[in-house]
PDB file of N, CA and C in Angstrom:
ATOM      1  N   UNK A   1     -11.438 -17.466   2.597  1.00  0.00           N
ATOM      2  CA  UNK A   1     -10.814 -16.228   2.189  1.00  0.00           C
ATOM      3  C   UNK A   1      -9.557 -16.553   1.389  1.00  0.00           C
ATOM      4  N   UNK A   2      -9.706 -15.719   0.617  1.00  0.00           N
ATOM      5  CA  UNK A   2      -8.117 -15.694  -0.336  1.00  0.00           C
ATOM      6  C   UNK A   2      -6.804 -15.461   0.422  1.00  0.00           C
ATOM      7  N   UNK A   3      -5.860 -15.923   0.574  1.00  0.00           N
ATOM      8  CA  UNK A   3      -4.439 -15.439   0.378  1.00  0.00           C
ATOM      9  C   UNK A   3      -3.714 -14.856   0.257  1.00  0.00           C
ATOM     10  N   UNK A   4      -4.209 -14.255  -1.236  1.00  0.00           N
ATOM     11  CA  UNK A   4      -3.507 -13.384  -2.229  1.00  0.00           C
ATOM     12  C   UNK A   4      -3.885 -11.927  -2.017  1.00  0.00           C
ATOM     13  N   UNK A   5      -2.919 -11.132  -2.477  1.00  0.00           N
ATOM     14  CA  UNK A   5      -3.691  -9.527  -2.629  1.00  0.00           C
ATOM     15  C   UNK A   5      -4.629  -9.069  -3.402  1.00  0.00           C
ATOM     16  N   UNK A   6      -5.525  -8.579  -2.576  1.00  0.00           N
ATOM     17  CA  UNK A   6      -6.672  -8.335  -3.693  1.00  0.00           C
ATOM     18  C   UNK A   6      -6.475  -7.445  -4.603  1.00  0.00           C
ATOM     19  N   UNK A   7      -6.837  -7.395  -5.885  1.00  0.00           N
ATOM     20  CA  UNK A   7      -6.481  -6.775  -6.915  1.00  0.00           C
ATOM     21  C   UNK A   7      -7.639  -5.699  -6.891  1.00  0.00           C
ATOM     22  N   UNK A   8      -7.378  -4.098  -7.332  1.00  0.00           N
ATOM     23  CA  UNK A   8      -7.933  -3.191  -6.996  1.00  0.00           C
ATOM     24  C   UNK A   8      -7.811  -2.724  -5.648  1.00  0.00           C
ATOM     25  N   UNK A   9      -7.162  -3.425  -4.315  1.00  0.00           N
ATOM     26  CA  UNK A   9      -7.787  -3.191  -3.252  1.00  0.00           C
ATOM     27  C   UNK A   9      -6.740  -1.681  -2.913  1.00  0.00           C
ATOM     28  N   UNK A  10      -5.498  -1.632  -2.927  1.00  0.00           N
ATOM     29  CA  UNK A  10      -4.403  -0.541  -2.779  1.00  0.00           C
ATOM     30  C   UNK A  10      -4.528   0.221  -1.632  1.00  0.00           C
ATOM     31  N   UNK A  11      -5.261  -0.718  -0.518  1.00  0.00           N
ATOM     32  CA  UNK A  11      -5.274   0.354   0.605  1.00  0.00           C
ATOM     33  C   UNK A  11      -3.423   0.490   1.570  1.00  0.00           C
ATOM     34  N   UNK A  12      -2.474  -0.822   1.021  1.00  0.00           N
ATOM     35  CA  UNK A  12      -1.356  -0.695   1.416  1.00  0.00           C
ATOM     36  C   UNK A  12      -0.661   0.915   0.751  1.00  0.00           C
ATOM     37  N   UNK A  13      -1.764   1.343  -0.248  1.00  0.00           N
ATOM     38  CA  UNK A  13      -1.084   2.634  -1.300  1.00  0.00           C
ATOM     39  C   UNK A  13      -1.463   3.268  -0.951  1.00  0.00           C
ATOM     40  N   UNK A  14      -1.916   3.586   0.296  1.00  0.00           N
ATOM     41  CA  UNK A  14      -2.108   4.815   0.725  1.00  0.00           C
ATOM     42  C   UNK A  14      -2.414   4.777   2.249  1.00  0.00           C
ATOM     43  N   UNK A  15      -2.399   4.147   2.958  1.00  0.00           N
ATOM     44  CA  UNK A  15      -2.924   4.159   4.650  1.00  0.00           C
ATOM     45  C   UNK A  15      -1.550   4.429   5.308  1.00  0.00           C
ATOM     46  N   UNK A  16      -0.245   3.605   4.921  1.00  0.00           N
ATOM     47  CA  UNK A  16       1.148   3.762   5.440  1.00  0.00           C
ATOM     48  C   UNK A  16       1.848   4.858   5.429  1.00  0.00           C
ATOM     49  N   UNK A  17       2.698   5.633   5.469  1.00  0.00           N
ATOM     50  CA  UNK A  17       4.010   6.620   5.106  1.00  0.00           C
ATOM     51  C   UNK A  17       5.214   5.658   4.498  1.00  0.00           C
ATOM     52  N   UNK A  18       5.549   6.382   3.745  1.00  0.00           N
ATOM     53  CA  UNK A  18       6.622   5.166   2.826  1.00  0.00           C
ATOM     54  C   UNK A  18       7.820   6.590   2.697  1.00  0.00           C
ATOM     55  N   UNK A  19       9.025   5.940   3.405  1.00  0.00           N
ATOM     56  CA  UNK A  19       9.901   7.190   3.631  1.00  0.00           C
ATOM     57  C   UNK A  19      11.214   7.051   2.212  1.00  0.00           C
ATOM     58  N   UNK A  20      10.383   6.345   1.213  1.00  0.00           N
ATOM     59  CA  UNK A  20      11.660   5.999   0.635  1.00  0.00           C
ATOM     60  C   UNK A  20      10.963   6.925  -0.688  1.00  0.00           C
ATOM     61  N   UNK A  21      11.927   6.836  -1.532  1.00  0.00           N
ATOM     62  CA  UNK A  21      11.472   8.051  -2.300  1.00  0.00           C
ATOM     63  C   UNK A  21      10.661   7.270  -3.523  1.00  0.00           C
ATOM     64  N   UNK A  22       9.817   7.790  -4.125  1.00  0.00           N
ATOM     65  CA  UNK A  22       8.920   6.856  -5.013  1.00  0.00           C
ATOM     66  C   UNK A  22       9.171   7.821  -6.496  1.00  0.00           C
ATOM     67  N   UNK A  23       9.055   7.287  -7.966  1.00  0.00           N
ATOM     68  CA  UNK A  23       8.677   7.900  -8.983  1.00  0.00           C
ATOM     69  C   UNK A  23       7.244   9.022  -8.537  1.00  0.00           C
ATOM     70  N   UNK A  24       7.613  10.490  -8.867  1.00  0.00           N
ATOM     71  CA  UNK A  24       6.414  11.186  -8.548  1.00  0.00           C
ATOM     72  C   UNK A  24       6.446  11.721  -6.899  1.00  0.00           C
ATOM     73  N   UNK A  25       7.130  11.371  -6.278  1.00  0.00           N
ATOM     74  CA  UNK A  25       7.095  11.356  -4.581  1.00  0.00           C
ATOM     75  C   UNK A  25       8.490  11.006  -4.276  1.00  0.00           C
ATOM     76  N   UNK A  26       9.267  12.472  -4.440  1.00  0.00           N
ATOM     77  CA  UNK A  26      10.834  12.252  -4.264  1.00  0.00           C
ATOM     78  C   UNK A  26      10.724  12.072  -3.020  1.00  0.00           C
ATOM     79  N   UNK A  27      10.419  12.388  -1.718  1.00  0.00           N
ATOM     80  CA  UNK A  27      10.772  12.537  -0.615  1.00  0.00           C
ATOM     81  C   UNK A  27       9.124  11.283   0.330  1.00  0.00           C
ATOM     82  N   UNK A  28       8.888  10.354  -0.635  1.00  0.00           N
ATOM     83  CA  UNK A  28       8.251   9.431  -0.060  1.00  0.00           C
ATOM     84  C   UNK A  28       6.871   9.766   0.073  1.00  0.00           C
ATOM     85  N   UNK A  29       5.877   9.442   0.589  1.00  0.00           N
ATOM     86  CA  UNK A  29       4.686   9.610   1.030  1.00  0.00           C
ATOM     87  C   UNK A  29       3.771   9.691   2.386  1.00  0.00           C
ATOM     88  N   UNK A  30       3.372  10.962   2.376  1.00  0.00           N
ATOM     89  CA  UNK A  30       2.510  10.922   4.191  1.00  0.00           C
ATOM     90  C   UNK A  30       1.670   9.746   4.054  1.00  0.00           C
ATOM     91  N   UNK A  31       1.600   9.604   5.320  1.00  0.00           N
ATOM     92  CA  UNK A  31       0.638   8.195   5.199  1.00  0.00           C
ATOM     93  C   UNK A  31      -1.415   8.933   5.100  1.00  0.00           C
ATOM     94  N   UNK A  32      -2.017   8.350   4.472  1.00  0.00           N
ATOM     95  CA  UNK A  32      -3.627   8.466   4.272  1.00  0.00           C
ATOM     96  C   UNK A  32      -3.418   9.738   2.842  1.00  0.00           C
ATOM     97  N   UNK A  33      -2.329   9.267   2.360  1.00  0.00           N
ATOM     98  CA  UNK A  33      -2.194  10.024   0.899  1.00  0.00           C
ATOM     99  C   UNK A  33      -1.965   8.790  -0.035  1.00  0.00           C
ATOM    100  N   UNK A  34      -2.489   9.414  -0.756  1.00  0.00           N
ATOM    101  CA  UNK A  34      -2.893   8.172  -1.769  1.00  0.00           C
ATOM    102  C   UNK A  34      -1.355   8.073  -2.933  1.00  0.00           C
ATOM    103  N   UNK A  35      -0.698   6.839  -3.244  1.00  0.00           N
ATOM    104  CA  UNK A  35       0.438   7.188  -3.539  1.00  0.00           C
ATOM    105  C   UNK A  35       0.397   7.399  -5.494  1.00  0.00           C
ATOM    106  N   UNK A  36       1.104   8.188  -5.494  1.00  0.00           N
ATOM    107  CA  UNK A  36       1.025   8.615  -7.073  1.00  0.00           C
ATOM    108  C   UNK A  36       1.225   7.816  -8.598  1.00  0.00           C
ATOM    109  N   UNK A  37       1.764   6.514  -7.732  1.00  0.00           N
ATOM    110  CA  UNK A  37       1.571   5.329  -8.833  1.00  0.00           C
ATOM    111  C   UNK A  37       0.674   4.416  -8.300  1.00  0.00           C
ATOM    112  N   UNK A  38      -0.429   4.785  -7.915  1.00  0.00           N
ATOM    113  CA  UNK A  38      -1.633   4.186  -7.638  1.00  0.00           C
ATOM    114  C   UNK A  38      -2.349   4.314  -8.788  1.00  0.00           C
ATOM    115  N   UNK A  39      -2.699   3.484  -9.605  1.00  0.00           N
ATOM    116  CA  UNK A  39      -3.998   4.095 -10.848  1.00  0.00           C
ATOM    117  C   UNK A  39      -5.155   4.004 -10.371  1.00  0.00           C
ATOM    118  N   UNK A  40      -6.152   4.342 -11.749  1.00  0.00           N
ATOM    119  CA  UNK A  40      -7.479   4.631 -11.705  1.00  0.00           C
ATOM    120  C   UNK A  40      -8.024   3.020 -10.958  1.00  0.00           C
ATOM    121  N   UNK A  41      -7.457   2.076 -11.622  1.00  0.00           N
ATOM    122  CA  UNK A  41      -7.992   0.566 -10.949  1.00  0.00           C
ATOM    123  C   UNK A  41      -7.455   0.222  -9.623  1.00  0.00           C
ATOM    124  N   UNK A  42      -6.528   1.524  -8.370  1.00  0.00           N
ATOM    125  CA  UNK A  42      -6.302   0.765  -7.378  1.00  0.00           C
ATOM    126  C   UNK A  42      -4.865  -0.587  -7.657  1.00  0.00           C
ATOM    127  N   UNK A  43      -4.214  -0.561  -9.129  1.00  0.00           N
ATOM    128  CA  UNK A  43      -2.889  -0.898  -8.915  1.00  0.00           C
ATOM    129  C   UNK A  43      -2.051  -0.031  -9.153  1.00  0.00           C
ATOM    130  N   UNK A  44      -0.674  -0.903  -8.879  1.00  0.00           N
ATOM    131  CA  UNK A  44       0.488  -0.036  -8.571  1.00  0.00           C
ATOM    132  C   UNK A  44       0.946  -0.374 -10.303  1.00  0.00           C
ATOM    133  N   UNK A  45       1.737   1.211 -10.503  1.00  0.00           N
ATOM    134  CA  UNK A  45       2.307   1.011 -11.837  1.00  0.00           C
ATOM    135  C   UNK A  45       3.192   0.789 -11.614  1.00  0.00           C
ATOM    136  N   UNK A  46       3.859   0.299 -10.708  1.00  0.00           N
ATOM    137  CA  UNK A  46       5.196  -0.130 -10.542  1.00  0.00           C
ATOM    138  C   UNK A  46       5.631  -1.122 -10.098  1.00  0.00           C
ATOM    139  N   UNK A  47       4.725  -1.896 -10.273  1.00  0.00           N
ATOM    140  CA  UNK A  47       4.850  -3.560  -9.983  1.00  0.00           C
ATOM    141  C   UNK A  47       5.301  -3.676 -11.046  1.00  0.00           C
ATOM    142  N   UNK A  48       6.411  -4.776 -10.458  1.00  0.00           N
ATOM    143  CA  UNK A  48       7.371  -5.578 -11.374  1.00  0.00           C
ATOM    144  C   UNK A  48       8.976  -4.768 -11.731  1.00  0.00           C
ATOM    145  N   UNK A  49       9.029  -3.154 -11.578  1.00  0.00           N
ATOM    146  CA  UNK A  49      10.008  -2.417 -11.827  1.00  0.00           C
ATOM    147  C   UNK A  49      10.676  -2.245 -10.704  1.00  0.00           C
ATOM    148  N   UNK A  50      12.066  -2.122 -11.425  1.00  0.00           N
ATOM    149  CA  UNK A  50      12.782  -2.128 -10.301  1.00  0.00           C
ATOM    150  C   UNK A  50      12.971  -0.648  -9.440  1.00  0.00           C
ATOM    151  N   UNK A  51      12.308   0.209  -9.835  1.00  0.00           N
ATOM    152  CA  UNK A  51      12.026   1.947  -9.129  1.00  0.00           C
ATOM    153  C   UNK A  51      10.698   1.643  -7.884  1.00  0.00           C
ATOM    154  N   UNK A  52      10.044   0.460  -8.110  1.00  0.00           N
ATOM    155  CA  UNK A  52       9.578   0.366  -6.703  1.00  0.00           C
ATOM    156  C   UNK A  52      10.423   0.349  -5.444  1.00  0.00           C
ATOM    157  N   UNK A  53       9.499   1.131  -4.627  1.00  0.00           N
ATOM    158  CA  UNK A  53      10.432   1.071  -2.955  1.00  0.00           C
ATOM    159  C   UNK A  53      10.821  -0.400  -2.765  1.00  0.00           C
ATOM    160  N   UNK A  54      11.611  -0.787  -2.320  1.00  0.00           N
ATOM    161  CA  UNK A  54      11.793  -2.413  -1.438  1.00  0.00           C
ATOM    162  C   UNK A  54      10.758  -2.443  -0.014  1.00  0.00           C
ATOM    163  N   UNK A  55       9.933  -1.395   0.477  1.00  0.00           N
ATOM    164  CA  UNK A  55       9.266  -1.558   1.130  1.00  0.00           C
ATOM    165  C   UNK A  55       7.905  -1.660   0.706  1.00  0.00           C
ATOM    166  N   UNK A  56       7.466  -1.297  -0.167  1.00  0.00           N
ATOM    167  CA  UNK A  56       6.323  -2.115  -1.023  1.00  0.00           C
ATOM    168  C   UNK A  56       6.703  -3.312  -1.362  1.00  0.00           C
ATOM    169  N   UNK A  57       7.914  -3.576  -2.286  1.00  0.00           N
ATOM    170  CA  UNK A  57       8.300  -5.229  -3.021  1.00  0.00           C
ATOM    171  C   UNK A  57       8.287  -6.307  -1.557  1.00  0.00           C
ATOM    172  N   UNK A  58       8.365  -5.569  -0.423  1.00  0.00           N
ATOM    173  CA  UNK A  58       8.754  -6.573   0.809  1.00  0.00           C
ATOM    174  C   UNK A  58       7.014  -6.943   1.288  1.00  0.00           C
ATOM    175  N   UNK A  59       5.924  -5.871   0.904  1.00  0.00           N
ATOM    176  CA  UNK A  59       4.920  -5.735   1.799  1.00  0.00           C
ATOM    177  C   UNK A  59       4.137  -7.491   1.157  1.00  0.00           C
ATOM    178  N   UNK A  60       3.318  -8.145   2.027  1.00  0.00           N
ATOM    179  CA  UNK A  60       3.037  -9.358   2.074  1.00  0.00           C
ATOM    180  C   UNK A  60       1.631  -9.419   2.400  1.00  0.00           C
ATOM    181  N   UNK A  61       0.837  -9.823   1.414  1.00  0.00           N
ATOM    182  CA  UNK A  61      -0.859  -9.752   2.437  1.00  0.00           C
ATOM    183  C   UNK A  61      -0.655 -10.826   3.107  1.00  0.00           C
ATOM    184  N   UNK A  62      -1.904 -10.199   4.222  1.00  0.00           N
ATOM    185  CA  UNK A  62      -1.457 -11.031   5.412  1.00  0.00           C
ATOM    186  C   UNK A  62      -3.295 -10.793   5.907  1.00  0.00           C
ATOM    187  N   UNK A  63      -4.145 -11.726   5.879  1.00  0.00           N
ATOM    188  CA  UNK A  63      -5.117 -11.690   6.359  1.00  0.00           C
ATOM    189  C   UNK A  63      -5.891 -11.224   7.502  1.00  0.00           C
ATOM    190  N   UNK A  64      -4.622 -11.360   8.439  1.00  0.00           N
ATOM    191  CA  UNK A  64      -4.957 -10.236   9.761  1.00  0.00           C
ATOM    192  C   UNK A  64      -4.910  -8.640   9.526  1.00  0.00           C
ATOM    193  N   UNK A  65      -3.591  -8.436   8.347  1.00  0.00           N
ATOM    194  CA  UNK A  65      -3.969  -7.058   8.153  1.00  0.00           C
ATOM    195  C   UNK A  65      -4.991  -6.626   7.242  1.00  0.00           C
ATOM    196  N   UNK A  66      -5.322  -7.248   6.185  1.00  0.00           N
ATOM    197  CA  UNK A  66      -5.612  -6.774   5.173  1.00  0.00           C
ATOM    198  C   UNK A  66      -7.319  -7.135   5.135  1.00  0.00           C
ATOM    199  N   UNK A  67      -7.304  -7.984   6.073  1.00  0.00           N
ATOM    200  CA  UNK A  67      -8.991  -8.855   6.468  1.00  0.00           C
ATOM    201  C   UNK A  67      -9.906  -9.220   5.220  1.00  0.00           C
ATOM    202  N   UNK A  68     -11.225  -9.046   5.523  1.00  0.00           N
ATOM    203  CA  UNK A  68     -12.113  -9.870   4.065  1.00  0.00           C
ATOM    204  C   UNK A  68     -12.153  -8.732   3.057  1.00  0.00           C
ATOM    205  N   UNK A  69     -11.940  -7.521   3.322  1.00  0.00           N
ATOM    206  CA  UNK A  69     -12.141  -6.758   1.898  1.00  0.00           C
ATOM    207  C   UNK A  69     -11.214  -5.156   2.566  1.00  0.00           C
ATOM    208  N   UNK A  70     -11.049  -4.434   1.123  1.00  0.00           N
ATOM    209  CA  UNK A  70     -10.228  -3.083   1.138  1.00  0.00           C
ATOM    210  C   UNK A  70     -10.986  -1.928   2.378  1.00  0.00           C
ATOM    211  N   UNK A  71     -12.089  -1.963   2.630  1.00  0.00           N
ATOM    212  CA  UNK A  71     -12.382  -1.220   3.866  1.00  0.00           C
ATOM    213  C   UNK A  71     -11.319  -1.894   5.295  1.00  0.00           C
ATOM    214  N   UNK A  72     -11.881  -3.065   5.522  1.00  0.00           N
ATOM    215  CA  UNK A  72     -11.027  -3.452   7.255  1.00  0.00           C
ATOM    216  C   UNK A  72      -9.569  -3.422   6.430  1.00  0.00           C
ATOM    217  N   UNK A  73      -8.896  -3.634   5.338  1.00  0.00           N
ATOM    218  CA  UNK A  73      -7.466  -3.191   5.544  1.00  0.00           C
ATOM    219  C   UNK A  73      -6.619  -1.742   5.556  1.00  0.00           C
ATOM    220  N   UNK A  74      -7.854  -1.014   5.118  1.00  0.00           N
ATOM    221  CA  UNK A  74      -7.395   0.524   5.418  1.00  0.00           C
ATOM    222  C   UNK A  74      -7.553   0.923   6.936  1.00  0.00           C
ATOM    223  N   UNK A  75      -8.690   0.737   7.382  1.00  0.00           N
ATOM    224  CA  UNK A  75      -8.722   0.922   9.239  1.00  0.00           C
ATOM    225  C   UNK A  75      -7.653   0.049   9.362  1.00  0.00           C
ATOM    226  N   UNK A  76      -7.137  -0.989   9.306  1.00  0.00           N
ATOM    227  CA  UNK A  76      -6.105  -1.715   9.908  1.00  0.00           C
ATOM    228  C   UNK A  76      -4.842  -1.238   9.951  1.00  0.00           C
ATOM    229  N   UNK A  77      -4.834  -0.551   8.135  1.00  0.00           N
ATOM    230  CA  UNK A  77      -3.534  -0.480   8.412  1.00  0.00           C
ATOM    231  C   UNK A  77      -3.569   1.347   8.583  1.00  0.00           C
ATOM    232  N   UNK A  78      -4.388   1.790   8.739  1.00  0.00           N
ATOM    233  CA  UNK A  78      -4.277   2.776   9.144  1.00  0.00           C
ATOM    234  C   UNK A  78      -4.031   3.172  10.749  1.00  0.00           C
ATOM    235  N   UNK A  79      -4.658   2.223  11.410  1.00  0.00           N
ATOM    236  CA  UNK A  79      -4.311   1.893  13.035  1.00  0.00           C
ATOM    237  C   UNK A  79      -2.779   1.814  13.206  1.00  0.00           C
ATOM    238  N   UNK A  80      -2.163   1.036  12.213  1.00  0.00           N
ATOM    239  CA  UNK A  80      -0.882   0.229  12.540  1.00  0.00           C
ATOM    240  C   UNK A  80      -0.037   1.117  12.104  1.00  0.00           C
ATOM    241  N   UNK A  81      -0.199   2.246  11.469  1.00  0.00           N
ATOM    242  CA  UNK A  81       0.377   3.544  11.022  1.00  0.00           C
ATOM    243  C   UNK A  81       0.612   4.198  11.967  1.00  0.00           C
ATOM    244  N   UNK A  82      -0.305   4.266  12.981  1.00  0.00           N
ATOM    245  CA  UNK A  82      -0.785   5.842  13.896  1.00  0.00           C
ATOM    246  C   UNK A  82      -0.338   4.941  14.991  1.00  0.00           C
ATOM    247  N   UNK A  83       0.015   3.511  15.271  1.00  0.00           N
ATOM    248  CA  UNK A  83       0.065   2.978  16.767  1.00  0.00           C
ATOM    249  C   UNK A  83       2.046   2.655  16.074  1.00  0.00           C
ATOM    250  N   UNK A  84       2.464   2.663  15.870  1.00  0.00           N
ATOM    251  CA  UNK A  84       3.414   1.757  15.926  1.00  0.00           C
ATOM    252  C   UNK A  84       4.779   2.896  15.216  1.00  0.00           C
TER     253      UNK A  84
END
């Protein structure tokens, strides 16, 4: 298994609540809403800018969360949303 974040996968863009305010989403995002700089391909348009949250720029794939493909990291991190 890869490492890296899968490209297209964006289930971190939408399974979480992100309380920080985003371009498009002054007051942040409910979590299992899909976030508004998500594109048509599942990336973020705001990679690399500095108007990303620091809680996206901080987020890290991590194989336990994110597992072999974008289905088990949305149940995952959708669990870790609703438990924690």
């Amino acid at each position: 298994m890869s490492d890296t974040c899968r490209a297209g996968c964006g289930a971190c863009c939408i399974a979480p609540s992100i309380s920080s305010p985003i371009p498009g989403m002054p007051h942040g995002k409910p979590a299992g809403v899909r976030c508004a700089q998500l594109d048509e391909q599942n990336l973020c348009r705001l990679f690399g800018d500095p108007r990303r949250p620091s809680v996206c720029e901080q987020f890290q794939f991590d194989a336990a969360v994110c597992g072999r493909q974008r289905e088990e990291a949305l149940v995952t991190l959708t669990w870790l949303e609703e438990h924690t």
